[in-house]
PDB file of N, CA and C in Angstrom:
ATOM      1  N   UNK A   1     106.487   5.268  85.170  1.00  0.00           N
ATOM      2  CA  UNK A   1     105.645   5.965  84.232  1.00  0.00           C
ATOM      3  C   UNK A   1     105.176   7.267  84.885  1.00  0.00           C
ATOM      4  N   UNK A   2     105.085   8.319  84.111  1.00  0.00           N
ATOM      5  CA  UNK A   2     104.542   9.444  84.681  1.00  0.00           C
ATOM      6  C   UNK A   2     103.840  10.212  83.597  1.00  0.00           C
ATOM      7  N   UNK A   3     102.667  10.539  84.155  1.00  0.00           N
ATOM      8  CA  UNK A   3     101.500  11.121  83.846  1.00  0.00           C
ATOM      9  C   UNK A   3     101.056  12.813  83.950  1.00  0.00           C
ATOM     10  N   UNK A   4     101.438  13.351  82.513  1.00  0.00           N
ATOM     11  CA  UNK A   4     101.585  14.809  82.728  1.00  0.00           C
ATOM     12  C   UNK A   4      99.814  15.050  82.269  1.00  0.00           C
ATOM     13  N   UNK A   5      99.527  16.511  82.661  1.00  0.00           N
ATOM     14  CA  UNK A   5      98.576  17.138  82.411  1.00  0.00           C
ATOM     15  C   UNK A   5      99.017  18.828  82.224  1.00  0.00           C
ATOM     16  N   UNK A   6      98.867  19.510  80.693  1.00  0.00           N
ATOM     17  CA  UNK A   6      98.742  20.257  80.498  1.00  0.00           C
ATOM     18  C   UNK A   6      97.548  21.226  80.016  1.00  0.00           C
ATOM     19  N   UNK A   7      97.271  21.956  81.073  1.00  0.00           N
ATOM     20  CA  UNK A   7      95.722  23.285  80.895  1.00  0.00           C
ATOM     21  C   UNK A   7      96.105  24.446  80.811  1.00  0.00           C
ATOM     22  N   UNK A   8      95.654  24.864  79.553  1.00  0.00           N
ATOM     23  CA  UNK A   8      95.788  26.511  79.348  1.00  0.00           C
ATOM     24  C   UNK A   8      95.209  26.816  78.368  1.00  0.00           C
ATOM     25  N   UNK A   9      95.525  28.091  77.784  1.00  0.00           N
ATOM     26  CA  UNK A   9      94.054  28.850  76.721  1.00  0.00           C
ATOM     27  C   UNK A   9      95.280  28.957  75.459  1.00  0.00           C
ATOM     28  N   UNK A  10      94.732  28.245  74.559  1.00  0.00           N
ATOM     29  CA  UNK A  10      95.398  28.305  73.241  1.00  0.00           C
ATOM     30  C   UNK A  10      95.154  29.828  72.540  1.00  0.00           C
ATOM     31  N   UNK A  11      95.897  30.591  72.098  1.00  0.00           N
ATOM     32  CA  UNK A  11      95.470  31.919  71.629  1.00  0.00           C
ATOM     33  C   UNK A  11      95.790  31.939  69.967  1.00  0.00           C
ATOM     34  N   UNK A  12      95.146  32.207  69.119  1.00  0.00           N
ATOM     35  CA  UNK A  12      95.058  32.300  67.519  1.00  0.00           C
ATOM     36  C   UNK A  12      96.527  33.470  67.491  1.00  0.00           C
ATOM     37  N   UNK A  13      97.069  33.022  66.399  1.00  0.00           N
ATOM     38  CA  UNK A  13      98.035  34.402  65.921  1.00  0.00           C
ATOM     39  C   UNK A  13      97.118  34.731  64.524  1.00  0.00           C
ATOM     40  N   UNK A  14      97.230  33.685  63.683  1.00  0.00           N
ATOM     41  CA  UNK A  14      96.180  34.009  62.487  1.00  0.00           C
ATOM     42  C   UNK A  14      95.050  33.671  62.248  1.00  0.00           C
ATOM     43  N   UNK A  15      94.859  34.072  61.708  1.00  0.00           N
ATOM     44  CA  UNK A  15      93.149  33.054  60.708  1.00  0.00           C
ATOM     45  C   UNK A  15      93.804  32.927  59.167  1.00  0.00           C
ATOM     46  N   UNK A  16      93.742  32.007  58.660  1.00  0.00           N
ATOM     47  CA  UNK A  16      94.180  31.152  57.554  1.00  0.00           C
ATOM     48  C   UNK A  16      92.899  30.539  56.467  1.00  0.00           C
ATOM     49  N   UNK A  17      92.440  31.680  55.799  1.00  0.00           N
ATOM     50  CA  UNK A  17      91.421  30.271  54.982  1.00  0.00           C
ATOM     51  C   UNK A  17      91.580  30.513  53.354  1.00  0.00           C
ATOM     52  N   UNK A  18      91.338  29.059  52.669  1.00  0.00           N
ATOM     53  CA  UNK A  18      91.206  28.219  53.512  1.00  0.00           C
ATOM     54  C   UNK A  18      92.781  27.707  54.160  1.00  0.00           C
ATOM     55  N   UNK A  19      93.409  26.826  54.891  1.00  0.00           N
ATOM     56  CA  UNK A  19      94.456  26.590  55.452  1.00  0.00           C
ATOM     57  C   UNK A  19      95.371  26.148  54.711  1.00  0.00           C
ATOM     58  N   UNK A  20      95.165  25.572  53.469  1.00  0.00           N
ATOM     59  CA  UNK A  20      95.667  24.904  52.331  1.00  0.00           C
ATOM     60  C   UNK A  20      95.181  25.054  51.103  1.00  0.00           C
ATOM     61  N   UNK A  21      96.032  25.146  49.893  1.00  0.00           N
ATOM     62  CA  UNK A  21      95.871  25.314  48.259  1.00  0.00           C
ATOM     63  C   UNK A  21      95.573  24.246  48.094  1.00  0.00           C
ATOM     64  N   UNK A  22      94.735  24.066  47.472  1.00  0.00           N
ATOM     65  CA  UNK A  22      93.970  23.114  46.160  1.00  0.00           C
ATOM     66  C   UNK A  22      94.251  23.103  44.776  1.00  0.00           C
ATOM     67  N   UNK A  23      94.915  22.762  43.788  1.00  0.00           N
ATOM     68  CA  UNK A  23      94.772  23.276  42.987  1.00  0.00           C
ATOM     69  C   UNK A  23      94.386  22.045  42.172  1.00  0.00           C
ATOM     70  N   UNK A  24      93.131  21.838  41.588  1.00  0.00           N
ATOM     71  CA  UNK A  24      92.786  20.214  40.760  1.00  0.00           C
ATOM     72  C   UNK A  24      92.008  21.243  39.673  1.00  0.00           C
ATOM     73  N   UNK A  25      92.507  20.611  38.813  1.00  0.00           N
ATOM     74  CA  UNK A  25      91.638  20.528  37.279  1.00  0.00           C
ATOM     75  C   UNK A  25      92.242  20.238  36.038  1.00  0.00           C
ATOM     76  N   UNK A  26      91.768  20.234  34.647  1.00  0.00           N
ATOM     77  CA  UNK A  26      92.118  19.574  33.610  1.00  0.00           C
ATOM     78  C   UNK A  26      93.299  20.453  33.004  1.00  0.00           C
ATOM     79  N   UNK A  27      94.419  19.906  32.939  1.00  0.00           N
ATOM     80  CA  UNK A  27      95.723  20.534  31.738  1.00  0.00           C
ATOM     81  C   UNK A  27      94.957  21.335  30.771  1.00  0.00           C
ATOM     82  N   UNK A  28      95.637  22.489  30.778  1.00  0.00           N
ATOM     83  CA  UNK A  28      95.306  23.450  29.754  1.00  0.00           C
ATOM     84  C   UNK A  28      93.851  24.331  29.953  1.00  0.00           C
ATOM     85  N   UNK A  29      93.411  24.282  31.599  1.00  0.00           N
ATOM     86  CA  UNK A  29      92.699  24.987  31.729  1.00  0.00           C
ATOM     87  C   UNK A  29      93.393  26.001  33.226  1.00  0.00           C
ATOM     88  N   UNK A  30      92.718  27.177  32.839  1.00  0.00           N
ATOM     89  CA  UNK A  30      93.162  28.185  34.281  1.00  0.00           C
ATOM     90  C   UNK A  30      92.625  27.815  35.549  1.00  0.00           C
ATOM     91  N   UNK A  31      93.768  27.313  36.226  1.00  0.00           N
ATOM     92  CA  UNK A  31      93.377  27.268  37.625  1.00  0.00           C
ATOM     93  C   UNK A  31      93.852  28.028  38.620  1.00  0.00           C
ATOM     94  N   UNK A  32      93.181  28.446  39.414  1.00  0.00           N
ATOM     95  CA  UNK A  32      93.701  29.085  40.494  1.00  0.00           C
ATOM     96  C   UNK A  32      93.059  29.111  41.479  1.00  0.00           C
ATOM     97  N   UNK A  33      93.538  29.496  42.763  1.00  0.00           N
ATOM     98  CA  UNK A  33      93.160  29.870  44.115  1.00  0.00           C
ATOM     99  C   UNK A  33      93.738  30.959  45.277  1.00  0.00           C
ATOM    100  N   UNK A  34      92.504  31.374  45.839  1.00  0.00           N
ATOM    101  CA  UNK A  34      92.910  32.548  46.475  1.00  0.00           C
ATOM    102  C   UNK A  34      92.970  32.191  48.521  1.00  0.00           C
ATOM    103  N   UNK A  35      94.241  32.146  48.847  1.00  0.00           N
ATOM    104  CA  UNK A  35      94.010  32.276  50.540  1.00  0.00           C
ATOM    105  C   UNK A  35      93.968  33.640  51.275  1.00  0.00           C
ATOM    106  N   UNK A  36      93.263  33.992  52.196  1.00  0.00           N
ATOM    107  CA  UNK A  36      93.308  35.117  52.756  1.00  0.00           C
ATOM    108  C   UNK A  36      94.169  34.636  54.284  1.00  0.00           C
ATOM    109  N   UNK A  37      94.980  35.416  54.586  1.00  0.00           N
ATOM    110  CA  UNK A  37      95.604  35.509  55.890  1.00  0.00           C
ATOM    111  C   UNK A  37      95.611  37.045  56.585  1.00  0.00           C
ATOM    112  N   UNK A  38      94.726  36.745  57.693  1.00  0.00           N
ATOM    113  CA  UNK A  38      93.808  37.474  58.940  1.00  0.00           C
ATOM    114  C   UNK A  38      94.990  37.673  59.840  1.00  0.00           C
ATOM    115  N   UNK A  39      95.518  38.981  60.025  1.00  0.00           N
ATOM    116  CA  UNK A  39      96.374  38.844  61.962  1.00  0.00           C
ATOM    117  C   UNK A  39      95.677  38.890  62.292  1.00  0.00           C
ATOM    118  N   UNK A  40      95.773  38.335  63.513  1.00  0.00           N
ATOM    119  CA  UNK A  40      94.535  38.361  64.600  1.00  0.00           C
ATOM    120  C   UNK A  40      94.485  39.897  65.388  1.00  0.00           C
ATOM    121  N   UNK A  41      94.109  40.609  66.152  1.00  0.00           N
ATOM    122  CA  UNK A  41      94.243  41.635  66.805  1.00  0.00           C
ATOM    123  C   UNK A  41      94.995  41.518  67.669  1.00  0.00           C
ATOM    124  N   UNK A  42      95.118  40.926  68.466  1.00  0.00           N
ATOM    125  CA  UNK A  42      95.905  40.618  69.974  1.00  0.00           C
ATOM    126  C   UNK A  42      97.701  40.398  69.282  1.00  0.00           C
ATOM    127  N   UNK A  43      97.831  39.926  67.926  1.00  0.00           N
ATOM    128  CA  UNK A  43      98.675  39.933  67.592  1.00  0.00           C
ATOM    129  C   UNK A  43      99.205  40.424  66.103  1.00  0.00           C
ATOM    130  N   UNK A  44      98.870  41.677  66.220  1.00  0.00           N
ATOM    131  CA  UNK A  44      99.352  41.921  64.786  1.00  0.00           C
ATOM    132  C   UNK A  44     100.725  42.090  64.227  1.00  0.00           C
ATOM    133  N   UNK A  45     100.909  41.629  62.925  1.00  0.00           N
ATOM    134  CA  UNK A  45     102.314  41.506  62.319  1.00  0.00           C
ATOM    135  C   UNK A  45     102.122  41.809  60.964  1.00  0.00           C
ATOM    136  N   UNK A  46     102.958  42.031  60.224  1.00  0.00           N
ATOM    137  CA  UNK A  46     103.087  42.583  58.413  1.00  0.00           C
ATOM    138  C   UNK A  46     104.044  41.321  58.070  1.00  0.00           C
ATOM    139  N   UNK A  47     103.574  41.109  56.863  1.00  0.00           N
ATOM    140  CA  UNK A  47     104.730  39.636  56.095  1.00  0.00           C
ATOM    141  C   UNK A  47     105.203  41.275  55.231  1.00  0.00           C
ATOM    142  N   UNK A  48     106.888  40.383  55.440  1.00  0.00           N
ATOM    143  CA  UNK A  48     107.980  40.830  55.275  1.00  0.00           C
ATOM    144  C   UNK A  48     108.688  40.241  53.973  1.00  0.00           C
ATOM    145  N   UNK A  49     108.454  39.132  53.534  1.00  0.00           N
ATOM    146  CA  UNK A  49     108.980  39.018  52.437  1.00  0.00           C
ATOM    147  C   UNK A  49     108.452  37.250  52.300  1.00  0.00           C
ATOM    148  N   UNK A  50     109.235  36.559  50.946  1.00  0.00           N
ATOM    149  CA  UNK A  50     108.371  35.524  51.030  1.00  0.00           C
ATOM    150  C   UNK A  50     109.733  34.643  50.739  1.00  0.00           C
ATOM    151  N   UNK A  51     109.016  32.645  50.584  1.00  0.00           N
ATOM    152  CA  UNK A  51     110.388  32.130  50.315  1.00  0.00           C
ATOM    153  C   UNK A  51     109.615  31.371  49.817  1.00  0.00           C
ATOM    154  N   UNK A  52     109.987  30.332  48.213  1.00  0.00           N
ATOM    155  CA  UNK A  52     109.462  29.104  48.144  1.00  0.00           C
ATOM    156  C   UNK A  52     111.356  28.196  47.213  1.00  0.00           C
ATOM    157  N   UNK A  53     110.879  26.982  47.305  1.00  0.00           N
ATOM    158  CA  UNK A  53     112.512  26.333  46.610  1.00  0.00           C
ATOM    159  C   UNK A  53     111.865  25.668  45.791  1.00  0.00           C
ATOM    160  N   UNK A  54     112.949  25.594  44.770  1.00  0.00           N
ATOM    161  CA  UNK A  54     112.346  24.583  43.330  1.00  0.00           C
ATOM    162  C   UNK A  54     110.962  24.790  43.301  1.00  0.00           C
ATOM    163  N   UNK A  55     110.670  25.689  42.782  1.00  0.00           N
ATOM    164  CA  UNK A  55     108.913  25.446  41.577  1.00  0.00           C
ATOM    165  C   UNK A  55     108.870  26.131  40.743  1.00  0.00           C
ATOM    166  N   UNK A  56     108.069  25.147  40.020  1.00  0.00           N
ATOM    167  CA  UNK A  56     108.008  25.606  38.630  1.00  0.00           C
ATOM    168  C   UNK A  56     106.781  25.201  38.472  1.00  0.00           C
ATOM    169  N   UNK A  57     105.459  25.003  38.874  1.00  0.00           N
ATOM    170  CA  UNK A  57     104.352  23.801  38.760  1.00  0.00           C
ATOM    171  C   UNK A  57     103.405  25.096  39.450  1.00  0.00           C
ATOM    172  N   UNK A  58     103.635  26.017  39.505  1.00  0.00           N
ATOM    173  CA  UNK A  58     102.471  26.960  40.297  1.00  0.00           C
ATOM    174  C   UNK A  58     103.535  28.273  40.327  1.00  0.00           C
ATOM    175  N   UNK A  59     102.599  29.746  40.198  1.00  0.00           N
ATOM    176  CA  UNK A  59     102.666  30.783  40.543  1.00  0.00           C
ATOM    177  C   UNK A  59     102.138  31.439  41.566  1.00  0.00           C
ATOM    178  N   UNK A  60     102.899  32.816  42.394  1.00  0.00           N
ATOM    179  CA  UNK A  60     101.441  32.937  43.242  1.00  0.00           C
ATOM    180  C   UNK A  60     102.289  34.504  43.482  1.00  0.00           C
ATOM    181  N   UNK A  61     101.046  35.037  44.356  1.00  0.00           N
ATOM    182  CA  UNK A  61     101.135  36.372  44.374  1.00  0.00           C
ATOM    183  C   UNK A  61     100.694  37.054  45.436  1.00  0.00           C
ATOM    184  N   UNK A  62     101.163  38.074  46.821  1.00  0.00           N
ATOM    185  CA  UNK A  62     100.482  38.395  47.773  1.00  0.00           C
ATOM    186  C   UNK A  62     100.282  39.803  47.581  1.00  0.00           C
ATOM    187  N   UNK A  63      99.130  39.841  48.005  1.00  0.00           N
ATOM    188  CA  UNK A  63      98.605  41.510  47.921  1.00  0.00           C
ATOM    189  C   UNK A  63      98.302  42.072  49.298  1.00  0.00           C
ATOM    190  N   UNK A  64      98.438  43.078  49.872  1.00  0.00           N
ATOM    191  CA  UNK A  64      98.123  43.266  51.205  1.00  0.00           C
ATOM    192  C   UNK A  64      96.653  44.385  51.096  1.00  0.00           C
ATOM    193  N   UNK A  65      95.923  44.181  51.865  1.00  0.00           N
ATOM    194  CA  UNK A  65      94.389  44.584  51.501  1.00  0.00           C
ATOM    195  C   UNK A  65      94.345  45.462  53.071  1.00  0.00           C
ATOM    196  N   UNK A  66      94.135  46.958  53.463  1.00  0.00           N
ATOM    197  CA  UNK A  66      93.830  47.502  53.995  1.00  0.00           C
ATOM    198  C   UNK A  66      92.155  47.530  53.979  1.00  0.00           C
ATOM    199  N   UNK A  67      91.541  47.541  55.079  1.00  0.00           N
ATOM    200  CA  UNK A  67      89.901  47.741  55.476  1.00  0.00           C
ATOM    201  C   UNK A  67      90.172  48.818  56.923  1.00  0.00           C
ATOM    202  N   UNK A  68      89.798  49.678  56.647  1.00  0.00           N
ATOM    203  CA  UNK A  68      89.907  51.005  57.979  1.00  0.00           C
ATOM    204  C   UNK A  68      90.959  50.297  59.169  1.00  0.00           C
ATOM    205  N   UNK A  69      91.217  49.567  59.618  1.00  0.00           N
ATOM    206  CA  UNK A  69      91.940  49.993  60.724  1.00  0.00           C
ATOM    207  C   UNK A  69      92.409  48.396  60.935  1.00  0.00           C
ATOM    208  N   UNK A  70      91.733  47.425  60.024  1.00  0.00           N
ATOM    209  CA  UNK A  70      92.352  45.864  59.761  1.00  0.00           C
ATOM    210  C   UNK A  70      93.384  45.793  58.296  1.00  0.00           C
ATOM    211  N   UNK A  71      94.566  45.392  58.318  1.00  0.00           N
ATOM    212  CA  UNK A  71      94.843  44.249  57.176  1.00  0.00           C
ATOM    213  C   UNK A  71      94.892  43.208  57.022  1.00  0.00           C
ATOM    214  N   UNK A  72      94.819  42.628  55.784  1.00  0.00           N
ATOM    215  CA  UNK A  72      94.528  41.529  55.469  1.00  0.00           C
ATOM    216  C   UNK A  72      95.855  41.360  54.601  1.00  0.00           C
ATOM    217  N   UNK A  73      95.918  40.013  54.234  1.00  0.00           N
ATOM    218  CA  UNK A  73      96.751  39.512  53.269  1.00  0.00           C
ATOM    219  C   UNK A  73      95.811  38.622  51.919  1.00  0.00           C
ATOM    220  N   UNK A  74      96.151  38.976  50.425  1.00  0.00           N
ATOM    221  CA  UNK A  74      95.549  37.849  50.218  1.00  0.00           C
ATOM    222  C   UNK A  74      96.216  37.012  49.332  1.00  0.00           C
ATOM    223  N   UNK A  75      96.519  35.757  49.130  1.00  0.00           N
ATOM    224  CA  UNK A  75      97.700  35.224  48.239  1.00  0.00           C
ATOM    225  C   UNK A  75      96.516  34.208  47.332  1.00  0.00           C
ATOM    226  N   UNK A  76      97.342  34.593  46.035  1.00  0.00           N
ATOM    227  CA  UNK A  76      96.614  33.827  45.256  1.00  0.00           C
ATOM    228  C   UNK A  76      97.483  32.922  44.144  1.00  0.00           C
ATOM    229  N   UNK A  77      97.601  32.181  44.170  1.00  0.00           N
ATOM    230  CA  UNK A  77      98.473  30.793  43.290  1.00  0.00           C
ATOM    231  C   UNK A  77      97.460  30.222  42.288  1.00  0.00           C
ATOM    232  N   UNK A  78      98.389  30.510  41.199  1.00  0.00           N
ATOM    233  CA  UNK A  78      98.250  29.709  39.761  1.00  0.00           C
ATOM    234  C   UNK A  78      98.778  28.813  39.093  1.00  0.00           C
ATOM    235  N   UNK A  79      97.909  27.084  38.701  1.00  0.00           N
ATOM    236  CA  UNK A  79      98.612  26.474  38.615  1.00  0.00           C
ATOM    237  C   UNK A  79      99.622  26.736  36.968  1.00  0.00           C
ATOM    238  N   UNK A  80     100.885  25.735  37.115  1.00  0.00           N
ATOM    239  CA  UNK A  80     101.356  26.314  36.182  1.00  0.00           C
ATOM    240  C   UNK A  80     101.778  25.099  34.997  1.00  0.00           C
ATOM    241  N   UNK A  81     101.849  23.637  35.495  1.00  0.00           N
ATOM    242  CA  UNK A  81     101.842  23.137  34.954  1.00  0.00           C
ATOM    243  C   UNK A  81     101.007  22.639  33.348  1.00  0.00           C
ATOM    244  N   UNK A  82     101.300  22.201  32.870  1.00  0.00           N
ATOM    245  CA  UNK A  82     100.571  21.638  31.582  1.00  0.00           C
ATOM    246  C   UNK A  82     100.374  20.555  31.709  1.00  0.00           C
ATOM    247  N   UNK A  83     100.956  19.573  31.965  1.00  0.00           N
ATOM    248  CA  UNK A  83     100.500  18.007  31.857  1.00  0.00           C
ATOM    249  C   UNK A  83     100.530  17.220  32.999  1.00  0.00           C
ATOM    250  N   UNK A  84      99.545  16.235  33.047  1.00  0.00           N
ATOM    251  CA  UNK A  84      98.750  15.485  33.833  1.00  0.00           C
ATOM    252  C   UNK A  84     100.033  15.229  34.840  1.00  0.00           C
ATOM    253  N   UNK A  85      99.258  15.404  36.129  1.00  0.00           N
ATOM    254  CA  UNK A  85     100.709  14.612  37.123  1.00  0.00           C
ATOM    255  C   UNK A  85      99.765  15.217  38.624  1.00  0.00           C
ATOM    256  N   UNK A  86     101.037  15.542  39.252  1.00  0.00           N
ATOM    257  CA  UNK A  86     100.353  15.487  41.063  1.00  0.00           C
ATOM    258  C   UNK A  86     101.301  16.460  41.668  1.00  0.00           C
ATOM    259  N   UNK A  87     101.956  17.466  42.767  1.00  0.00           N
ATOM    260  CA  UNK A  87     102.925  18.262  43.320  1.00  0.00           C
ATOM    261  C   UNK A  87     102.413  18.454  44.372  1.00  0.00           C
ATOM    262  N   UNK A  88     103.227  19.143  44.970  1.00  0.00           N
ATOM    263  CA  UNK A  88     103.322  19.288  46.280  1.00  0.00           C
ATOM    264  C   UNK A  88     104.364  20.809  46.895  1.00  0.00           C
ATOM    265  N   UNK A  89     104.097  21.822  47.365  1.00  0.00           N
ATOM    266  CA  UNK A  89     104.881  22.439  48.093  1.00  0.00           C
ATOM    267  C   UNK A  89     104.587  23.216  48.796  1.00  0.00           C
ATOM    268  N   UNK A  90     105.607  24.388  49.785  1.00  0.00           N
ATOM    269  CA  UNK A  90     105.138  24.949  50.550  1.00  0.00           C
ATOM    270  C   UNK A  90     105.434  26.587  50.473  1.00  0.00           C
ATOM    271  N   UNK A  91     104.796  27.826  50.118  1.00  0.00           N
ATOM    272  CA  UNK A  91     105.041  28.674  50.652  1.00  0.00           C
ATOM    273  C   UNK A  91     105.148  29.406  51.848  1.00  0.00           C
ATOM    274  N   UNK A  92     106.635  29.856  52.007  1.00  0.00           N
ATOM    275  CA  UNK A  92     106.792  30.533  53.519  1.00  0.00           C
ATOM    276  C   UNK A  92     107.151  31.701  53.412  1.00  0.00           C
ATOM    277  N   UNK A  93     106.178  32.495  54.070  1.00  0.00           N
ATOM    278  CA  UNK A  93     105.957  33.814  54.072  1.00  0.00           C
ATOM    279  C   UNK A  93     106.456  34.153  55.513  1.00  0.00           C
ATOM    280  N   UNK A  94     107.690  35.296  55.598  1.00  0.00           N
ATOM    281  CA  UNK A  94     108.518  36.116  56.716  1.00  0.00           C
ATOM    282  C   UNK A  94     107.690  37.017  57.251  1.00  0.00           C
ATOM    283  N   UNK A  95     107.706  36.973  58.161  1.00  0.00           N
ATOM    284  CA  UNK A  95     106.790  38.290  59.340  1.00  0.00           C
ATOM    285  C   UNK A  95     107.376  38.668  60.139  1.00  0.00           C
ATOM    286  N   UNK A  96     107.130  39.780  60.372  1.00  0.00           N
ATOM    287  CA  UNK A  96     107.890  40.657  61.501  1.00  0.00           C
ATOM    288  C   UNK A  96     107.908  40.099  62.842  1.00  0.00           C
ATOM    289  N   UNK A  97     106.907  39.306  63.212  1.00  0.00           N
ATOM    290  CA  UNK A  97     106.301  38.736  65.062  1.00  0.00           C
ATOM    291  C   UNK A  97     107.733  37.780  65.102  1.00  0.00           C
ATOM    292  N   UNK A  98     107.962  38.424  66.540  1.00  0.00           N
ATOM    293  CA  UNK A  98     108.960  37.296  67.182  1.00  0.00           C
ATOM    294  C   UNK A  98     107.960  36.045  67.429  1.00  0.00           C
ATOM    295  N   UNK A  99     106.805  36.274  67.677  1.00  0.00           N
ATOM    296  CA  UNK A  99     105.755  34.952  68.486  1.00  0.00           C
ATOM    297  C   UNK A  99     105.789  34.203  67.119  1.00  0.00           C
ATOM    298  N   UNK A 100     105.774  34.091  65.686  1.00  0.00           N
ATOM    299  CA  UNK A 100     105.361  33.480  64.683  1.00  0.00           C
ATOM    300  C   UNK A 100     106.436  34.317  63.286  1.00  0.00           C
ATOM    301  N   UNK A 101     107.550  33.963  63.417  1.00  0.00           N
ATOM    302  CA  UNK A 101     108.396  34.695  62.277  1.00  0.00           C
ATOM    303  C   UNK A 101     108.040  34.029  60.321  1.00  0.00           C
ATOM    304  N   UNK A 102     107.318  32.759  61.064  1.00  0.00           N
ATOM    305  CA  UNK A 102     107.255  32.285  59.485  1.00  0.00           C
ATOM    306  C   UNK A 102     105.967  31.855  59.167  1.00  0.00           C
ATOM    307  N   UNK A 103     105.201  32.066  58.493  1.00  0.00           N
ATOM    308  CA  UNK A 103     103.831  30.982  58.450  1.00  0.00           C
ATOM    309  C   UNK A 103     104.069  30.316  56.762  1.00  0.00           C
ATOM    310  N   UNK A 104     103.330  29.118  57.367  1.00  0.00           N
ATOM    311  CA  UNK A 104     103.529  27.913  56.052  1.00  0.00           C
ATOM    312  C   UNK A 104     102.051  27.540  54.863  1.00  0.00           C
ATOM    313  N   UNK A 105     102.099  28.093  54.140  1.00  0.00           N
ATOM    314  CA  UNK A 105     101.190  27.995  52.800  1.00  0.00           C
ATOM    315  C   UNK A 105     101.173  26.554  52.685  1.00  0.00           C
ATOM    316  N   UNK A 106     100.622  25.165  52.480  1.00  0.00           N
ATOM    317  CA  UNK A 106     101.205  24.417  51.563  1.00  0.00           C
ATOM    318  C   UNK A 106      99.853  24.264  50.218  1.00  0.00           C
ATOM    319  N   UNK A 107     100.808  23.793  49.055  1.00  0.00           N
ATOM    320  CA  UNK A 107     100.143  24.145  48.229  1.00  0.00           C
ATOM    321  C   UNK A 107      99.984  22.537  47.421  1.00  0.00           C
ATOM    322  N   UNK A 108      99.107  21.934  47.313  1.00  0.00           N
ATOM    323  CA  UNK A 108      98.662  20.677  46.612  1.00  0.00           C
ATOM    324  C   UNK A 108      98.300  20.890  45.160  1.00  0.00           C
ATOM    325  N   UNK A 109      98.647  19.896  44.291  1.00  0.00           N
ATOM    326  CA  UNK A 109      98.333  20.692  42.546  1.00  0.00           C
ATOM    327  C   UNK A 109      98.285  18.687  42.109  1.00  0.00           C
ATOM    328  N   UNK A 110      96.806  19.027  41.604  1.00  0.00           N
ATOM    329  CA  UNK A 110      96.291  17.294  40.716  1.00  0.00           C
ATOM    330  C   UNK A 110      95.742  18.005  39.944  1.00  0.00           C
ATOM    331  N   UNK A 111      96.460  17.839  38.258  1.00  0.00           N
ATOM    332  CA  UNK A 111      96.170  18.048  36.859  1.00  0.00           C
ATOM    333  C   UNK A 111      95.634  16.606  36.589  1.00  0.00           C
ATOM    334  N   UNK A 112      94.690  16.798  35.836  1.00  0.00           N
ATOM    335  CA  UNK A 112      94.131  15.547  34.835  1.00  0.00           C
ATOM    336  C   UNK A 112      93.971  16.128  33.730  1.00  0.00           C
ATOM    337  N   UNK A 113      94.114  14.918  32.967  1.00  0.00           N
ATOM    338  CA  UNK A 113      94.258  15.228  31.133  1.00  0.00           C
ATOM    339  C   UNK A 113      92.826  15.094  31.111  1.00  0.00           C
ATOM    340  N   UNK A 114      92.819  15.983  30.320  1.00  0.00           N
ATOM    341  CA  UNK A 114      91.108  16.574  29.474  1.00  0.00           C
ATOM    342  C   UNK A 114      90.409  14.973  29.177  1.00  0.00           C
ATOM    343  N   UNK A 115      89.152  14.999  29.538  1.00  0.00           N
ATOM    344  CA  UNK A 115      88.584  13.982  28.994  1.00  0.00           C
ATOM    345  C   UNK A 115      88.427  14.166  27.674  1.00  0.00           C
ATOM    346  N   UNK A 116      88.541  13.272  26.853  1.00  0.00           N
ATOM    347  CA  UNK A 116      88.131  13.284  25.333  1.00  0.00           C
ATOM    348  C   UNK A 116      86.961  13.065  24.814  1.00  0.00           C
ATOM    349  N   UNK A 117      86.433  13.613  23.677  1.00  0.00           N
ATOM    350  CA  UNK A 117      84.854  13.761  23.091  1.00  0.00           C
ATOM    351  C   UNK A 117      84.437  12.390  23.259  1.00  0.00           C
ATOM    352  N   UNK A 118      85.177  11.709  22.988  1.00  0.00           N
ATOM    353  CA  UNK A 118      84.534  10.185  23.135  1.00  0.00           C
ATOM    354  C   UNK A 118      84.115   9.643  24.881  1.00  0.00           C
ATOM    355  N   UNK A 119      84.511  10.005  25.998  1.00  0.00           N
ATOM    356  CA  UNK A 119      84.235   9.821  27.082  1.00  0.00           C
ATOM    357  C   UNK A 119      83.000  11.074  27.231  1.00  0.00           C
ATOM    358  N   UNK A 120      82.778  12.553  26.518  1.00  0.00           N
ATOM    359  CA  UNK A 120      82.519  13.253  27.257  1.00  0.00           C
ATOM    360  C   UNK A 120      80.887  12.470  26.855  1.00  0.00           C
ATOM    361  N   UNK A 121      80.296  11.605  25.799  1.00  0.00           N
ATOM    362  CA  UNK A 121      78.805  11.078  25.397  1.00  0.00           C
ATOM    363  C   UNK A 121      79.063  10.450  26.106  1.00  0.00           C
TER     364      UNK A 121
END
């Protein structure tokens, strides 16, 4: 048996919030959510393009947000479904950094059917 020990200083490439999509609420109402993605300074990079497979259950959209001498990213996903169910996926967004070429969105989506007048008394 052998017994390793690894010590060293973990360094941020991004800030991610929040780290994961949410998307819960009732069919046939607008949902959405917004993530912001932070380069860190020590490592800055530009997303380069994006990738997601099979969906159809959510939209989404990245905007890049200049502040004097920081950018930001901010992506915002809409759910897209209509009827009650549950999904799951991941957006991957391309960046220029050899240290981090891909970062991973994932995106969670729980529709529930509208309560009815009779539950809402």
């Amino acid at each position: 048996m052998l017994h390793l020990t690894i010590v060293g200083n973990v360094n941020k490439f991004v800030t991610i919030i929040p780290k994961r999509v949410s998307l819960r609420g009732f069919a046939g109402n607008q949902i959405m959510a917004t993530v912001k993605i932070i380069p860190e300074e020590k490592y800055p990079f530009k997303i380069i393009g994006d990738r997601i497979i099979h969906n159809k259950n959510f939209r989404y959209k990245l905007e890049e947000v200049k502040h004097s001498t920081k950018t930001e990213y901010v992506l915002t996903v809409e759910n897209l479904k209509k009827e009650k169910g549950r999904y799951s996926n991941t957006i991957k967004l391309k960046t220029d950094s050899k240290i981090r070429p891909e970062i991973k969105i994932r995106v969670y989506g729980n529709i529930l059917n509208k309560p009815s007048n009779a539950e809402k008394k």
